[in-house]
N, C-alpha and C. Protein backbone atom coordinates (compact mmCIF):
# COMPACT_ATOMS: atom_id res chain seq x y z
N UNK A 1 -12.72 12.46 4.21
CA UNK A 1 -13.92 12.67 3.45
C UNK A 1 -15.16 12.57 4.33
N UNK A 2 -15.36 11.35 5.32
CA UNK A 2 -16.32 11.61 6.46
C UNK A 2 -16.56 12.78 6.86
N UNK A 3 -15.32 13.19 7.44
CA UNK A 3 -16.05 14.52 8.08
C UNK A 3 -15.62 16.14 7.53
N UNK A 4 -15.17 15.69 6.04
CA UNK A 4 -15.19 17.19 5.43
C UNK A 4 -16.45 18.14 5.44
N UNK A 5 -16.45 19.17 5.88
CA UNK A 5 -17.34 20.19 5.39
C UNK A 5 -18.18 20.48 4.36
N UNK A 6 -17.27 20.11 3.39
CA UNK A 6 -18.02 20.30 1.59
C UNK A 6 -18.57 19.11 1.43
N UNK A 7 -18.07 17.99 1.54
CA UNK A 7 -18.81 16.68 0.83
C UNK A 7 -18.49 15.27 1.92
N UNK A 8 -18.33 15.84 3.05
CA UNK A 8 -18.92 14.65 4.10
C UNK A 8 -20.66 14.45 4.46
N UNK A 9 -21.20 15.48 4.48
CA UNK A 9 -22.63 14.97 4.57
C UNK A 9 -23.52 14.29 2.98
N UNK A 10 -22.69 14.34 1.70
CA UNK A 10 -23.25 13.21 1.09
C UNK A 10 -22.30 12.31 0.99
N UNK A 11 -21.60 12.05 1.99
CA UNK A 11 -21.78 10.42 2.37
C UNK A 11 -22.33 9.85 3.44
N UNK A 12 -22.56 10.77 4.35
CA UNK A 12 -22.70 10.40 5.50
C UNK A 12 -24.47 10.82 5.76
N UNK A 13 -24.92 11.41 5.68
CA UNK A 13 -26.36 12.33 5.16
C UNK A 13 -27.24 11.74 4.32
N UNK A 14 -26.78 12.13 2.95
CA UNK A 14 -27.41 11.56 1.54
C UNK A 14 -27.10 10.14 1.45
N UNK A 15 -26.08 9.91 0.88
CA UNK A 15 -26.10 8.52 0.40
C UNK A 15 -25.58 6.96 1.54
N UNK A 16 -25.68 8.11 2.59
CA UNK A 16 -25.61 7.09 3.90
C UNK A 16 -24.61 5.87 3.80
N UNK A 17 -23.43 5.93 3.50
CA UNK A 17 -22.34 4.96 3.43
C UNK A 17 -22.05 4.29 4.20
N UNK A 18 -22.31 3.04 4.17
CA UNK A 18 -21.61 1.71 5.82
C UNK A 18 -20.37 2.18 5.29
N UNK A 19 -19.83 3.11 5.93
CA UNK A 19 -17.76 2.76 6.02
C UNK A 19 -17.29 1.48 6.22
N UNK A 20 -18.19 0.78 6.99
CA UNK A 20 -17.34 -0.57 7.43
C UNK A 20 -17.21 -1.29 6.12
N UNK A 21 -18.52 -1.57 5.56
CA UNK A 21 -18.25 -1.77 4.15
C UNK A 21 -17.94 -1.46 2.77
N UNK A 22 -17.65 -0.29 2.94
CA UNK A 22 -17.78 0.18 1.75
C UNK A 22 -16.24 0.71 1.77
N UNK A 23 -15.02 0.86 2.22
CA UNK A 23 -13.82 1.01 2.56
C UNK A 23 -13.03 -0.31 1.92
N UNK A 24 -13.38 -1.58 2.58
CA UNK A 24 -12.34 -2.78 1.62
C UNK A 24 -12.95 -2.98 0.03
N UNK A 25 -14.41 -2.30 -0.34
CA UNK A 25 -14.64 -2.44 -1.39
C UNK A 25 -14.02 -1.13 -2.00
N UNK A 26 -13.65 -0.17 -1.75
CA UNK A 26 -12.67 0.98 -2.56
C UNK A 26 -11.12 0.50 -2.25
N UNK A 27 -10.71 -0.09 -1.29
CA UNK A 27 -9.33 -0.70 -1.16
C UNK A 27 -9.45 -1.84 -2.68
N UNK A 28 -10.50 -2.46 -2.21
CA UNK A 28 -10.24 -3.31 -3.70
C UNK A 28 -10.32 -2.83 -5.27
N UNK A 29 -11.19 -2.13 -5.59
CA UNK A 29 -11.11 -0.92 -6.12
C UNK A 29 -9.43 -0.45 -6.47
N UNK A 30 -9.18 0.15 -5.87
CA UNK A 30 -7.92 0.93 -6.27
C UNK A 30 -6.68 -0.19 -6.15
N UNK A 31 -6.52 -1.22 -5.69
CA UNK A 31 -5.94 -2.30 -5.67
C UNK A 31 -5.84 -3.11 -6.89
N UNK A 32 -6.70 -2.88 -7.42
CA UNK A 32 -7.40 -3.90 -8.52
C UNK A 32 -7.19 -2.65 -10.05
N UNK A 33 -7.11 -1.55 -10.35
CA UNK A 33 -6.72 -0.49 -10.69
C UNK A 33 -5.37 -0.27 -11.04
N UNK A 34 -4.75 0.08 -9.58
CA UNK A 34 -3.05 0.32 -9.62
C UNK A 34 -2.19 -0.63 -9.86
N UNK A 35 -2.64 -1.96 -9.04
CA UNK A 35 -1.69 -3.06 -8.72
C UNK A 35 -2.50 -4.02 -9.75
N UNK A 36 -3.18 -4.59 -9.94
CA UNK A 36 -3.65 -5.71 -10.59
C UNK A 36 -4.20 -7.15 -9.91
N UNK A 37 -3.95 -6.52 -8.37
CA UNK A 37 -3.44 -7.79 -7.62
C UNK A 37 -5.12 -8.37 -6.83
N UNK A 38 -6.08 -7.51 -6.58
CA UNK A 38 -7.24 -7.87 -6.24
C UNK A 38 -8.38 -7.60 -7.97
N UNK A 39 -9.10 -8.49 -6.86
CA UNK A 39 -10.22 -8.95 -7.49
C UNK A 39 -11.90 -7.58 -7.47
N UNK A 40 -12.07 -7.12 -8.66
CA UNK A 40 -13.27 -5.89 -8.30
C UNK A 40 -14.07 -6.19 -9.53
N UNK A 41 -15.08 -6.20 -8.71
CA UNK A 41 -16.19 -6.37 -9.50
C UNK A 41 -17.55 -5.47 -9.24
N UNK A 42 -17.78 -4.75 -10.06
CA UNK A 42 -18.73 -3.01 -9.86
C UNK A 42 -18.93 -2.53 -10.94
N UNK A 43 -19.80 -1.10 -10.78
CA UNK A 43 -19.91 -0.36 -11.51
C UNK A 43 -20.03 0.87 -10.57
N UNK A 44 -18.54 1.61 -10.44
CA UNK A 44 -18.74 2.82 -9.73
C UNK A 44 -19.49 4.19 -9.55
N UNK A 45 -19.96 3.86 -11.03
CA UNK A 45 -21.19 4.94 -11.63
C UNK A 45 -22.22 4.70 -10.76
N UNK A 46 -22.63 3.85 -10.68
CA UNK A 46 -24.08 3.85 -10.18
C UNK A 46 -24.75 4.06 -8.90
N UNK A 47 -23.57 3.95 -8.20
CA UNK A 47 -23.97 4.60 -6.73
C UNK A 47 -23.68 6.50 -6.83
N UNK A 48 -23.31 6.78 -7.91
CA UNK A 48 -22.75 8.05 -8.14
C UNK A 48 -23.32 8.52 -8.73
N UNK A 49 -24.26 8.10 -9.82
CA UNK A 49 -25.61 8.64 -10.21
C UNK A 49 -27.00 8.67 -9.23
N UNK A 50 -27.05 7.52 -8.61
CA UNK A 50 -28.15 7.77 -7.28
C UNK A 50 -28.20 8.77 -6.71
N UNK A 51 -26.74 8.83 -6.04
CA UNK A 51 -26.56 9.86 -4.98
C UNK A 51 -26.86 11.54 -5.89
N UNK A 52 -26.68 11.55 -6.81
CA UNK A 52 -26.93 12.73 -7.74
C UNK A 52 -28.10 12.95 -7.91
N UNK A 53 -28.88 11.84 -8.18
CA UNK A 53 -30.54 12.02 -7.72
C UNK A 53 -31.26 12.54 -6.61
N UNK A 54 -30.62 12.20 -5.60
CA UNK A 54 -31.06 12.65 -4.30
C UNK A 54 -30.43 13.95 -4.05
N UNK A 55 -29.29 14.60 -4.36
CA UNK A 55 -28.85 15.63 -4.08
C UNK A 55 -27.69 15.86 -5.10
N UNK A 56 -28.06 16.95 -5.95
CA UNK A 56 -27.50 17.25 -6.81
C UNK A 56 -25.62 17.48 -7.10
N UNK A 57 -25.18 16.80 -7.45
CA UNK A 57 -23.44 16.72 -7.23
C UNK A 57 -23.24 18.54 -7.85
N UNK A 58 -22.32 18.88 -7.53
CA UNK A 58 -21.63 19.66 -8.28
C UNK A 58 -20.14 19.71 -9.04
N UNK A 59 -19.75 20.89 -9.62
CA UNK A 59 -18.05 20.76 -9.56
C UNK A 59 -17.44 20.76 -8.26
N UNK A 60 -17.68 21.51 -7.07
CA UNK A 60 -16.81 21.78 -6.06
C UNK A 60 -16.65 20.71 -5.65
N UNK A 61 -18.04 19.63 -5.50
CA UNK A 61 -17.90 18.43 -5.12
C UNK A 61 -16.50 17.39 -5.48
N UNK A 62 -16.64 17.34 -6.95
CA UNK A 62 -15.62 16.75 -7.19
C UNK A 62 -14.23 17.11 -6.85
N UNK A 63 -14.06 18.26 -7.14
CA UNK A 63 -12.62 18.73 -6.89
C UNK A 63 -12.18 19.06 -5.56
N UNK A 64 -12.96 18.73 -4.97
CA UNK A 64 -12.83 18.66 -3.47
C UNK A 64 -12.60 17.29 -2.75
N UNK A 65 -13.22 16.22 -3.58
CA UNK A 65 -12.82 15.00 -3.41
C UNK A 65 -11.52 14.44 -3.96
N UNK A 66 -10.97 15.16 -4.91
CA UNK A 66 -10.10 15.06 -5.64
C UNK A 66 -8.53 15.68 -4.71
N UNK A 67 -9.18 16.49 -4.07
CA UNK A 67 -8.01 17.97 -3.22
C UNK A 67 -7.73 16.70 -2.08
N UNK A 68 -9.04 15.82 -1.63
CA UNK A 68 -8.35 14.94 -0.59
C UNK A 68 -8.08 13.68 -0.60
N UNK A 69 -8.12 12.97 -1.71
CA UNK A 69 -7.53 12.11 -2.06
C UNK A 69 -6.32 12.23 -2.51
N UNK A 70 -5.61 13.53 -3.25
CA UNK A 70 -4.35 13.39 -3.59
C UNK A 70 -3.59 13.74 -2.44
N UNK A 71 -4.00 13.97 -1.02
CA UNK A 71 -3.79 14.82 0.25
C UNK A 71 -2.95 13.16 0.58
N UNK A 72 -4.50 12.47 1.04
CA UNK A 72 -4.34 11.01 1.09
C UNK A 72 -3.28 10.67 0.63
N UNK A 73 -2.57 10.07 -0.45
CA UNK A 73 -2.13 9.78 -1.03
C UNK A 73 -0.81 10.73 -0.82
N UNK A 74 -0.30 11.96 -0.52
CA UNK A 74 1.09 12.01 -0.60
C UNK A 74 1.46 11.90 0.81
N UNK A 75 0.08 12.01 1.96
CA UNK A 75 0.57 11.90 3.08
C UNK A 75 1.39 10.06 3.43
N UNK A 76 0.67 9.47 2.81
CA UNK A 76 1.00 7.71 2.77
C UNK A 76 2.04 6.84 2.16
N UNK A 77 2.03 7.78 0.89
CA UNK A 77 2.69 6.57 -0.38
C UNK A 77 3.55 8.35 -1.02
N UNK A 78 4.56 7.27 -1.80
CA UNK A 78 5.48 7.87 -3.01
C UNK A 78 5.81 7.50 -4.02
N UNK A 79 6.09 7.40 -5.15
CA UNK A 79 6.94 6.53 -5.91
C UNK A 79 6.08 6.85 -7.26
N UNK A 80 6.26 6.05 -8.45
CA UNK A 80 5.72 5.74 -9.69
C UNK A 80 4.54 5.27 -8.77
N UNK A 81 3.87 4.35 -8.46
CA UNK A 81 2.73 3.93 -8.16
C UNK A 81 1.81 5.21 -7.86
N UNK A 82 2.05 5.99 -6.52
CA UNK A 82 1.43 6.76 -5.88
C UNK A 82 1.30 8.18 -6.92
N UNK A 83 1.89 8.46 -8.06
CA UNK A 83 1.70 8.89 -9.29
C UNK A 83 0.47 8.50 -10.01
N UNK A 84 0.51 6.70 -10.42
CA UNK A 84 -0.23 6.66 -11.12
C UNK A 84 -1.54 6.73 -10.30
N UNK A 85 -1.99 6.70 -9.22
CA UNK A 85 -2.92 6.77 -8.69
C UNK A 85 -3.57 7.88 -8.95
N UNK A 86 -2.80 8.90 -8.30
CA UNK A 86 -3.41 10.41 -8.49
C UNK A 86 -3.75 10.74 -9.86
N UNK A 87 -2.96 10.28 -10.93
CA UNK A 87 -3.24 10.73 -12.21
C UNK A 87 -4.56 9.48 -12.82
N UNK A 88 -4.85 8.67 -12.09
CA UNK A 88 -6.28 7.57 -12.03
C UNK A 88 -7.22 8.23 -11.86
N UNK A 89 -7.06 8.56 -10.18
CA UNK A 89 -8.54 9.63 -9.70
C UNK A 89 -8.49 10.91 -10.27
N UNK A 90 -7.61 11.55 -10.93
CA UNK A 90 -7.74 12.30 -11.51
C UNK A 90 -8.73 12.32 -12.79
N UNK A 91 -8.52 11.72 -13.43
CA UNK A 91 -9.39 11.04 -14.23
C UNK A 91 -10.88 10.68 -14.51
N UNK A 92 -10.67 9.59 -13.21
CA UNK A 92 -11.79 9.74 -12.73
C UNK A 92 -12.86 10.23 -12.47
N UNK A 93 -12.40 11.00 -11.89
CA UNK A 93 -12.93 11.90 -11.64
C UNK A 93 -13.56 13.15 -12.26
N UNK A 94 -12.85 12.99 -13.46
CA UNK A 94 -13.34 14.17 -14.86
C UNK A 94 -14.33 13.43 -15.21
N UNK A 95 -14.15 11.82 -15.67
CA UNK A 95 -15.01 11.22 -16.30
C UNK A 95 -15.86 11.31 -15.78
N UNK A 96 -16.13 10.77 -13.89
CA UNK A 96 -17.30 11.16 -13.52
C UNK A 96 -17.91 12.09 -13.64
N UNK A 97 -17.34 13.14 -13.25
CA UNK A 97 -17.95 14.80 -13.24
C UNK A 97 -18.77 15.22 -14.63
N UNK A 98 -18.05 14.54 -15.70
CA UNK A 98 -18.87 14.51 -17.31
C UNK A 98 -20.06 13.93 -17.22
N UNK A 99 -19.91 13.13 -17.15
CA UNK A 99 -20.64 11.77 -17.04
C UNK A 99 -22.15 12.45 -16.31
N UNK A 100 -22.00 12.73 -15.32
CA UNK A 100 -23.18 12.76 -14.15
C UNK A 100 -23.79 14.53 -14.79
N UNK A 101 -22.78 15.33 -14.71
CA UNK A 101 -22.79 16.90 -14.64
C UNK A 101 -23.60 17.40 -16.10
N UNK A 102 -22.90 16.34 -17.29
CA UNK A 102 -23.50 16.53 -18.50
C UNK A 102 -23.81 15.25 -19.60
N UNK A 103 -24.81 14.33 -19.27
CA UNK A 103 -25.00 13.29 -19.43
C UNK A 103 -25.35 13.51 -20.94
N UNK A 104 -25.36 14.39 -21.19
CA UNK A 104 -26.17 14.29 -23.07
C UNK A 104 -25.30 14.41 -23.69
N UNK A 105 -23.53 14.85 -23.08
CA UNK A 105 -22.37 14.58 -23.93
C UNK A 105 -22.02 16.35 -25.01
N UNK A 106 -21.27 15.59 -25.30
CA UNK A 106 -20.70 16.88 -26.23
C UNK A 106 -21.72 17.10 -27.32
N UNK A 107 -22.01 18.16 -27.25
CA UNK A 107 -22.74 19.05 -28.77
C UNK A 107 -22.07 19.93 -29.32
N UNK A 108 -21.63 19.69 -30.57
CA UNK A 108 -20.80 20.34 -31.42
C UNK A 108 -21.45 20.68 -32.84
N UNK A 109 -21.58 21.97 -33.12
CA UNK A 109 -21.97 22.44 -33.95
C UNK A 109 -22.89 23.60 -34.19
């Protein structure tokens, strides 16, 4: 994701990410998620709405983050776990993409 093409310069650019820190806090994150076994305490939205302020997210964005995390993930791991992960950020990742892309929600009628 650093140095992807599509969406390494808003992390690295825009929303200027310490990797050093900000890596055991997504390990804990998805640890704390899949396994149960760490401790997370956040709100992942909100660095994800900032960064949307400063430079507008799109769809490609997401699904591009999405194309390399499940990359991640089958290059590393297998099993029921490494399932439920992908089908997590999958998720996720919709929710975010709603969330940020169309904040006034569904209008029906």
């Amino acid at each position: 994701m650093k140095k992807d093409d599509l969406i390494g310069y808003l992390f690295n650019d825009i929303a200027k990410v310490d990797w050093e820190a900000h890596l055991p806090v997504m390990y804990r994150f998805w640890e704390h998620t899949v396994l149960g076994t760490a401790e997370y305490s956040g709100n992942a939205m909100t660095p994800h709405y900032q960064l949307h302020a400063k430079e507008p997210l799109k769809e490609e964005h997401f699904v591009r983050w999405l194309e390399l995390f499940t990359a991640t993930i089958d290059a590393h791991y297998t099993g029921e776990k490494a399932e439920e992960m992908k089908t997590r950020a999958r998720n996720i990742a919709a929710l975010m993409e709603h969330k940020i892309l169309h904040p006034g929600g569904l209008h029906i009628g």
